[in-house]
PDB file of N, CA and C in Angstrom:
ATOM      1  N   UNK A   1      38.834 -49.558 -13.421  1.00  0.00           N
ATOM      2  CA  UNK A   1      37.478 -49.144 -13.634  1.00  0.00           C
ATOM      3  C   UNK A   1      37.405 -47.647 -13.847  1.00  0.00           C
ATOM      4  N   UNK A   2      36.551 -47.160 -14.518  1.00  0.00           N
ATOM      5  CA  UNK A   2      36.042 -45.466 -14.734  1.00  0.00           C
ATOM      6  C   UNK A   2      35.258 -45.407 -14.412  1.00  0.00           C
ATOM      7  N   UNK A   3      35.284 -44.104 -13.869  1.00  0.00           N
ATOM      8  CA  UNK A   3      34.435 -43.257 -12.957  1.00  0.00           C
ATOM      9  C   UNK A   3      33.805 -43.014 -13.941  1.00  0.00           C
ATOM     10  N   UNK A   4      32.000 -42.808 -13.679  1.00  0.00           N
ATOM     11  CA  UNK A   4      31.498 -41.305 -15.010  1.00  0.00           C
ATOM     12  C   UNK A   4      31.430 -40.313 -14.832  1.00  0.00           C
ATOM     13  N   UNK A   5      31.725 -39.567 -15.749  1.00  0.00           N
ATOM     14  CA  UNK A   5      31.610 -37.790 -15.157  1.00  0.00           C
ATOM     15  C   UNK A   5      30.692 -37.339 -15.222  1.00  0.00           C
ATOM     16  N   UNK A   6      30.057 -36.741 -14.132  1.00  0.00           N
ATOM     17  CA  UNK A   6      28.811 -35.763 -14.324  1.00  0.00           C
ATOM     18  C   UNK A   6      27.857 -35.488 -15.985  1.00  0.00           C
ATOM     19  N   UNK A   7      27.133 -35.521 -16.170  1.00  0.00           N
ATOM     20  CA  UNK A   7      26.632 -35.350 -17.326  1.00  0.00           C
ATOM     21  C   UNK A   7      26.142 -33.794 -17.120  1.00  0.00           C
ATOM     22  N   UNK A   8      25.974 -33.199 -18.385  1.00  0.00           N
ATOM     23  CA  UNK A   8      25.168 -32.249 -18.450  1.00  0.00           C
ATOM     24  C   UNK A   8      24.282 -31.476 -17.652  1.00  0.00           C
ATOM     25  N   UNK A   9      23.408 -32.554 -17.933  1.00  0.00           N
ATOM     26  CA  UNK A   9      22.095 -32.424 -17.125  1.00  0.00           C
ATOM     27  C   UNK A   9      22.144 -32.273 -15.931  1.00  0.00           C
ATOM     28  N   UNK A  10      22.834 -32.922 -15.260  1.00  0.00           N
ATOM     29  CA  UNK A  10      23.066 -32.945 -13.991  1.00  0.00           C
ATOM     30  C   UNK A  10      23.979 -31.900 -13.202  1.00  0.00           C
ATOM     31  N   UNK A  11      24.891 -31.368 -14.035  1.00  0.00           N
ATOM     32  CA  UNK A  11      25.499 -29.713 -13.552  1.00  0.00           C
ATOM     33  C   UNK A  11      24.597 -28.087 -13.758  1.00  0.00           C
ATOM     34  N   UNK A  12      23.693 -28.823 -14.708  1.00  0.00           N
ATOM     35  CA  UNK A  12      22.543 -27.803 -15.095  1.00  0.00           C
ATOM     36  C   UNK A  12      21.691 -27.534 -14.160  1.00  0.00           C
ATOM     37  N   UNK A  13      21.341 -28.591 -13.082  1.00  0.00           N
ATOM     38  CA  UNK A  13      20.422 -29.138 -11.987  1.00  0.00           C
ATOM     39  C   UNK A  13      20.976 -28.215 -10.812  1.00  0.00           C
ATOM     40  N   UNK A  14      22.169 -28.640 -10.529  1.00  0.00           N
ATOM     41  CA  UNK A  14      22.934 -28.982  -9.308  1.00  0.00           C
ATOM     42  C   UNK A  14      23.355 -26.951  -9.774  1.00  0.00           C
ATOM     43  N   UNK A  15      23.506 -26.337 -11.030  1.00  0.00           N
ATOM     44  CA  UNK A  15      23.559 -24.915 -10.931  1.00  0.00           C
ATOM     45  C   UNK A  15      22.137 -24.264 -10.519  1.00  0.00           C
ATOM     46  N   UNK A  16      21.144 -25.156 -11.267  1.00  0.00           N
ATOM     47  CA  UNK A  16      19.729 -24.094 -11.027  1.00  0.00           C
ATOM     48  C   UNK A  16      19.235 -24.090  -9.694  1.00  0.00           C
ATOM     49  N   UNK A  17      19.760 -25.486  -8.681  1.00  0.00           N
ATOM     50  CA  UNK A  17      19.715 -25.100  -7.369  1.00  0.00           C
ATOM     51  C   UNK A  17      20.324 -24.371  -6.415  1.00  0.00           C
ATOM     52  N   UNK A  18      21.590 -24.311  -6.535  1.00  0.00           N
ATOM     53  CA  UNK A  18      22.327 -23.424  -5.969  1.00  0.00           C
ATOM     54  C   UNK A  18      21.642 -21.700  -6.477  1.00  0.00           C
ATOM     55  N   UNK A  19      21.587 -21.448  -7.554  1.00  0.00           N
ATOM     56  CA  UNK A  19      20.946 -19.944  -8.033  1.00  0.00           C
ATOM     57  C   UNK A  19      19.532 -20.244  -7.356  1.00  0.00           C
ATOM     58  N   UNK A  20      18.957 -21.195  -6.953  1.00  0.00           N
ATOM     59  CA  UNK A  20      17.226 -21.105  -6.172  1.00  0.00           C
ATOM     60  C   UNK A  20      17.556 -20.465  -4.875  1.00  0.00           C
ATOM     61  N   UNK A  21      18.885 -21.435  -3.929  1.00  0.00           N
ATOM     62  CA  UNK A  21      19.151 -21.509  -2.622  1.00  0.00           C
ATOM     63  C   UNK A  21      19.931 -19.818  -2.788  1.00  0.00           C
ATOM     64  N   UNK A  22      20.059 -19.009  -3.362  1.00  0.00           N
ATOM     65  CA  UNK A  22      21.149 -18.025  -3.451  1.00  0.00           C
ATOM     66  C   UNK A  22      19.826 -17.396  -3.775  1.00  0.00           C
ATOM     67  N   UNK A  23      18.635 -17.399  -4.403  1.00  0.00           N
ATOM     68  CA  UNK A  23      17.836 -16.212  -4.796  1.00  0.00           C
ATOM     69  C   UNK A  23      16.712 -16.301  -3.200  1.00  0.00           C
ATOM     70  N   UNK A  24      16.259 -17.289  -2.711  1.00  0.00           N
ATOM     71  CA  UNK A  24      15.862 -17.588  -1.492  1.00  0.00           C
ATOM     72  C   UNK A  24      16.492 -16.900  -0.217  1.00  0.00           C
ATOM     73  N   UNK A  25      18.000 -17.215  -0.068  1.00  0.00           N
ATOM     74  CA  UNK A  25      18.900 -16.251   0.665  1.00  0.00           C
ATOM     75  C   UNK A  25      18.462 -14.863   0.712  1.00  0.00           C
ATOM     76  N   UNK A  26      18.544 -14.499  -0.705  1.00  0.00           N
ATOM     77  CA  UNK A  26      18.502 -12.676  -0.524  1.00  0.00           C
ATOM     78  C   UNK A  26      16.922 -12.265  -0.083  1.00  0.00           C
ATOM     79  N   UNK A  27      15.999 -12.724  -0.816  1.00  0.00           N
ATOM     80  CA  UNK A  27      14.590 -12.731  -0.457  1.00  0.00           C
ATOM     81  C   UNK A  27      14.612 -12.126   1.520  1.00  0.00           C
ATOM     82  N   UNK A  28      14.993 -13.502   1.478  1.00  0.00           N
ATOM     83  CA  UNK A  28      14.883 -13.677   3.323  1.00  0.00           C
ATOM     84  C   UNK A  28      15.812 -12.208   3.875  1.00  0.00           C
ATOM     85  N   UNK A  29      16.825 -11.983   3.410  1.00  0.00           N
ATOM     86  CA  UNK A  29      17.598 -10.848   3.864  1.00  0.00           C
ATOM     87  C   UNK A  29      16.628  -9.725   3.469  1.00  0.00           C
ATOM     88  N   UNK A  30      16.447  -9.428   2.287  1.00  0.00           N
ATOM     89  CA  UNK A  30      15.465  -8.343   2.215  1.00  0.00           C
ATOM     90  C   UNK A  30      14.059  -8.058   3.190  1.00  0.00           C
ATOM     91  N   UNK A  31      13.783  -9.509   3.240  1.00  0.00           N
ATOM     92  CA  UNK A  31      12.306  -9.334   4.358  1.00  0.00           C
ATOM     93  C   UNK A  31      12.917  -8.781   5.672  1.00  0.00           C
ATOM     94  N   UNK A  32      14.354  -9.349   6.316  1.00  0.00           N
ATOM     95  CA  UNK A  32      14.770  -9.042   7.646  1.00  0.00           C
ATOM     96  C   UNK A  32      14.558  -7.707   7.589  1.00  0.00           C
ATOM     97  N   UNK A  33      15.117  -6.781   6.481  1.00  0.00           N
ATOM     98  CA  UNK A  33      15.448  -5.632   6.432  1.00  0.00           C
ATOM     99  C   UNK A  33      14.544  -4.654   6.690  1.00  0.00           C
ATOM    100  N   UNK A  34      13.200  -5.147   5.447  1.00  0.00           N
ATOM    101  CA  UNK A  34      11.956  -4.524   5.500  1.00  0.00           C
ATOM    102  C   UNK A  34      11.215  -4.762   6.712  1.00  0.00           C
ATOM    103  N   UNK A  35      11.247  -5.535   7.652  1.00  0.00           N
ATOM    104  CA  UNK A  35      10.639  -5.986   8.859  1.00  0.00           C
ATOM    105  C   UNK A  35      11.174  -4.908  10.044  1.00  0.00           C
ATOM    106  N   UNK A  36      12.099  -4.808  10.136  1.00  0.00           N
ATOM    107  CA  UNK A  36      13.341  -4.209  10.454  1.00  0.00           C
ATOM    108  C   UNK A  36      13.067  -2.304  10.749  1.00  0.00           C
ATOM    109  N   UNK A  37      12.674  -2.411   9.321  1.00  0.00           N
ATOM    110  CA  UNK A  37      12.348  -0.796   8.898  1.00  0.00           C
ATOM    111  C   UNK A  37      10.707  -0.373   9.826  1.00  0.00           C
ATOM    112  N   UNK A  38       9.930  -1.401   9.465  1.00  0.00           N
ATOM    113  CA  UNK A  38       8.726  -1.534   9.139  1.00  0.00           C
ATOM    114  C   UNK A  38       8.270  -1.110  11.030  1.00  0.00           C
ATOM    115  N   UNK A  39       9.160  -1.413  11.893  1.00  0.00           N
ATOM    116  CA  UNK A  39       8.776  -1.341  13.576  1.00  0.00           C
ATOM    117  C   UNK A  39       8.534  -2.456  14.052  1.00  0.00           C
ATOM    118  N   UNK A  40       7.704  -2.406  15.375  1.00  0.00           N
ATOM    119  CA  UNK A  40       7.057  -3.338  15.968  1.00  0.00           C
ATOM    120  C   UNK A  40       5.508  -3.513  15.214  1.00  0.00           C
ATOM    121  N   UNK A  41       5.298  -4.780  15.007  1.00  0.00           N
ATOM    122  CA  UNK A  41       3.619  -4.617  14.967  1.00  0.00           C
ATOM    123  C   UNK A  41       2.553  -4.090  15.537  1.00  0.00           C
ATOM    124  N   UNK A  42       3.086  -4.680  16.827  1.00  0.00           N
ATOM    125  CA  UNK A  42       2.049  -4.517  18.150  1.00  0.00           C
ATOM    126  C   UNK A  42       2.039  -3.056  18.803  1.00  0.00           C
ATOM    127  N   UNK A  43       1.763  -1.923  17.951  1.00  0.00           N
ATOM    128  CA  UNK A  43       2.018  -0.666  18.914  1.00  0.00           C
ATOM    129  C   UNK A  43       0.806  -0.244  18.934  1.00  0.00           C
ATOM    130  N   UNK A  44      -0.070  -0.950  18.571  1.00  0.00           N
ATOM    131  CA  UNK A  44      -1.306  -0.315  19.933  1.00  0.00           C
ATOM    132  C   UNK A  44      -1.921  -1.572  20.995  1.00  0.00           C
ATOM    133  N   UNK A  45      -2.522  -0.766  21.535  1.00  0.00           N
ATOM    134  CA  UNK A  45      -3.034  -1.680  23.174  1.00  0.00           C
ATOM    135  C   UNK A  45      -4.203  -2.546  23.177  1.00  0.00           C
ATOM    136  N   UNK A  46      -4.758  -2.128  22.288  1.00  0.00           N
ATOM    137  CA  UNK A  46      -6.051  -2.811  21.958  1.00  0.00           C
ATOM    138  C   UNK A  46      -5.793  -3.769  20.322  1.00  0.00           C
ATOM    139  N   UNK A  47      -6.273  -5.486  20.803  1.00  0.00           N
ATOM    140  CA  UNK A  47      -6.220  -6.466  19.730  1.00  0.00           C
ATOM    141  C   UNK A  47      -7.197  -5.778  18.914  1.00  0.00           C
ATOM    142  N   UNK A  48      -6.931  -5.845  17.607  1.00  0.00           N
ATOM    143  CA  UNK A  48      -8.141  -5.200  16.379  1.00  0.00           C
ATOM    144  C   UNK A  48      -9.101  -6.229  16.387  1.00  0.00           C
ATOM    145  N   UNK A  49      -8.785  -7.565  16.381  1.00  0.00           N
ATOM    146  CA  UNK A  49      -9.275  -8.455  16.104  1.00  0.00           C
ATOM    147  C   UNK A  49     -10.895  -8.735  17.593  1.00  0.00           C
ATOM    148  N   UNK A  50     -10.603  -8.183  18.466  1.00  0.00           N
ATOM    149  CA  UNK A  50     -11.805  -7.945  19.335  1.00  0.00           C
ATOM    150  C   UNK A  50     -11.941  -6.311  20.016  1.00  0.00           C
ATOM    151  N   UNK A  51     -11.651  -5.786  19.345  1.00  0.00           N
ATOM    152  CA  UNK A  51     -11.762  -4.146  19.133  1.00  0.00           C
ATOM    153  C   UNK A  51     -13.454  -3.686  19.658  1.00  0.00           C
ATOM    154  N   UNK A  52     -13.572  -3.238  20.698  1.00  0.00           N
ATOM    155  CA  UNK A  52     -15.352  -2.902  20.524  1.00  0.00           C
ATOM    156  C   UNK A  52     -15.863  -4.133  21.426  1.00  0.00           C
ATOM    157  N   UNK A  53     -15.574  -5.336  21.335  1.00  0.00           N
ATOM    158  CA  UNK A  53     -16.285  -5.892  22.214  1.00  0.00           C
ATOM    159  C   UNK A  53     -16.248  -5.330  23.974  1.00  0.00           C
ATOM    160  N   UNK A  54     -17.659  -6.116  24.533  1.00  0.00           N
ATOM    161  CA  UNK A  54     -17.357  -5.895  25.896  1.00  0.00           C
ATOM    162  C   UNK A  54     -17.631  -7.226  26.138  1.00  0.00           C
ATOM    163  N   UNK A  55     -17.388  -7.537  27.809  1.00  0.00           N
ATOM    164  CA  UNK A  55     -17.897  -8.495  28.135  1.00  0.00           C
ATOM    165  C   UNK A  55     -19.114  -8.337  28.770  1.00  0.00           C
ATOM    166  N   UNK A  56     -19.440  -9.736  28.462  1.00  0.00           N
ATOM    167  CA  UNK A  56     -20.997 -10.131  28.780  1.00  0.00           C
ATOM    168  C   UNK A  56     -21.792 -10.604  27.355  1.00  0.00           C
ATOM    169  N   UNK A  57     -23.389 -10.370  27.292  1.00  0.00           N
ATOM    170  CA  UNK A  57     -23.654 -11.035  26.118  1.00  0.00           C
ATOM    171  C   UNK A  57     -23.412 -10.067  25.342  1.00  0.00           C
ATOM    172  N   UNK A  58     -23.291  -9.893  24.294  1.00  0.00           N
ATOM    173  CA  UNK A  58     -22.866  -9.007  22.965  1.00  0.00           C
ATOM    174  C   UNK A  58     -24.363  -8.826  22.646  1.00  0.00           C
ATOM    175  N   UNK A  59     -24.963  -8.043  21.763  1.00  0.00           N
ATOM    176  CA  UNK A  59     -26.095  -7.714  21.066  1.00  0.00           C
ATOM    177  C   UNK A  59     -25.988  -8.514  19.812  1.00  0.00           C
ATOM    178  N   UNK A  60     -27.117  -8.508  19.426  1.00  0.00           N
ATOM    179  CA  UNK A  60     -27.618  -9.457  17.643  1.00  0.00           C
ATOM    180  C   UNK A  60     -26.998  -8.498  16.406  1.00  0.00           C
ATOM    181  N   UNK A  61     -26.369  -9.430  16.200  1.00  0.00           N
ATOM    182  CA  UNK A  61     -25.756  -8.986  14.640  1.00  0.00           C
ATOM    183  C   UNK A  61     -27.374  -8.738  14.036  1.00  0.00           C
ATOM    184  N   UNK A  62     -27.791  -9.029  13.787  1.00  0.00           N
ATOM    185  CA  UNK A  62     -29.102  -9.100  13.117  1.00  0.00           C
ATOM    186  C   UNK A  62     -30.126  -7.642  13.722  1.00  0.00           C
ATOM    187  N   UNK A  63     -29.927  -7.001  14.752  1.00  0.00           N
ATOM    188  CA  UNK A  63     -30.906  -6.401  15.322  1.00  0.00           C
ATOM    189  C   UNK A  63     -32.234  -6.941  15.971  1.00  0.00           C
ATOM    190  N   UNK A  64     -33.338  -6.182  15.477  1.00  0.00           N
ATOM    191  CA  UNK A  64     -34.666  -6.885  16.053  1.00  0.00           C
ATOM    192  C   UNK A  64     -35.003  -7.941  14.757  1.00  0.00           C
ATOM    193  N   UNK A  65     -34.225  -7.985  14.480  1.00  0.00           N
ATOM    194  CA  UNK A  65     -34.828  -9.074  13.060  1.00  0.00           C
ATOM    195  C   UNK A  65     -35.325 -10.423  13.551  1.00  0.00           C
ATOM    196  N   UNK A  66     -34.737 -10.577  14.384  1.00  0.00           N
ATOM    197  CA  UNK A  66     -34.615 -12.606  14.920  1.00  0.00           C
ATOM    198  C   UNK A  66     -35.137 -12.289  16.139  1.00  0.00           C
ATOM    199  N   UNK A  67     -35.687 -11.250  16.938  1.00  0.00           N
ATOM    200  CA  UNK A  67     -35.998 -11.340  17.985  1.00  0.00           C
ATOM    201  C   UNK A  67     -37.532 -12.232  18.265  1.00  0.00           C
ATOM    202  N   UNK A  68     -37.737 -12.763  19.118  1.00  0.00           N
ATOM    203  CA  UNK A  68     -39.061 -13.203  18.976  1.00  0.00           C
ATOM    204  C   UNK A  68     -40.081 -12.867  19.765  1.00  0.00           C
ATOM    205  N   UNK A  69     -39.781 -12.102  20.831  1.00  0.00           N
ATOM    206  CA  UNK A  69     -40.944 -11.167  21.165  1.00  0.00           C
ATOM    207  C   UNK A  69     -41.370 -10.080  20.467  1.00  0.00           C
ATOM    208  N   UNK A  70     -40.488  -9.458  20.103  1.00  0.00           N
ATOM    209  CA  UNK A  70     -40.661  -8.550  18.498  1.00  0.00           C
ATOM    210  C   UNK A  70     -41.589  -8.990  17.573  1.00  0.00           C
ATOM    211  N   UNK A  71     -41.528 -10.192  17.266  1.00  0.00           N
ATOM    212  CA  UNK A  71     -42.231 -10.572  15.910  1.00  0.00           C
ATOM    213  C   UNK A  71     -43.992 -11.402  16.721  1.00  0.00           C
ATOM    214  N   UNK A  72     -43.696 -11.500  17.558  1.00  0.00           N
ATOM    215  CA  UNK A  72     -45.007 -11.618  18.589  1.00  0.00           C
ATOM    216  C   UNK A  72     -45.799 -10.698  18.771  1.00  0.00           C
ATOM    217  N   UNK A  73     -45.256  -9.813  18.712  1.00  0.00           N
ATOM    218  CA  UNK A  73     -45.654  -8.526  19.531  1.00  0.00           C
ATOM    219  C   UNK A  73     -46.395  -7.707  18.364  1.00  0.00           C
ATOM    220  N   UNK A  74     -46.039  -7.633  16.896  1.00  0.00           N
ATOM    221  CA  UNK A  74     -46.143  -7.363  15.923  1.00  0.00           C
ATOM    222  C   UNK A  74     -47.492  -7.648  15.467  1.00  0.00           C
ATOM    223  N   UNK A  75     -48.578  -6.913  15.058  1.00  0.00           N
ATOM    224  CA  UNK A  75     -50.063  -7.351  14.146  1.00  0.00           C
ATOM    225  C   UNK A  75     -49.402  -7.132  13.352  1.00  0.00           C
ATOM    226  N   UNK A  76     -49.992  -7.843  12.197  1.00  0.00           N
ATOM    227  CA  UNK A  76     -50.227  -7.637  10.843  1.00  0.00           C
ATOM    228  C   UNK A  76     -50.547  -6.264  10.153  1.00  0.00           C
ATOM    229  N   UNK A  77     -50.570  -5.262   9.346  1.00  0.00           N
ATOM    230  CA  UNK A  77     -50.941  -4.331   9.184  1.00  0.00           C
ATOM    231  C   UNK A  77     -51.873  -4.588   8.038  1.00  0.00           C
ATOM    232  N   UNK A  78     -52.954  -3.490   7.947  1.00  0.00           N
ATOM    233  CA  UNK A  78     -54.425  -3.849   7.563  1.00  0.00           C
ATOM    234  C   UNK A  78     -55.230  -4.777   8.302  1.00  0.00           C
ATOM    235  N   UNK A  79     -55.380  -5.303   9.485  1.00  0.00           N
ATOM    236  CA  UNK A  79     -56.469  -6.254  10.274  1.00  0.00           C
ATOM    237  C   UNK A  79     -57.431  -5.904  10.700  1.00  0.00           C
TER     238      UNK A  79
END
């Protein structure tokens, strides 16, 4: 019986993956590097992401806009 040999196509495949898995490789080495260079992230003490808050209730994004004794409290102008 004979074996078949690889076709074409299929060494064309089996090269363009190996050059994916080999261009992927260096990528990742370069990020180590630049990461590397780049420091720690975390060098300040305070999360940015709740920067300014305090605890307890927070104030209205909105201001007196939504308040409703405000808008109670309020005549009409010209009455």
């Amino acid at each position: 019986m004979h074996k078949t040999r690889p076709t074409q196509a299929k060494r064309q495949r089996e090269r363009a993956q190996a050059d994916k898995r080999k261009e992927k490789f260096e990528r990742r080495q370069q990020s180590k590097v630049r990461r590397a260079a780049e420091g720690p992230r975390g060098t300040s003490e305070e999360d940015p992401d709740i920067a300014g808050i305090r605890p307890g209730p927070q104030p209205s994004p909105y201001g007196d806009l939504m308040d409703p004794e405000v808008e109670a409290d309020a005549e009409p102008e010209g009455v």
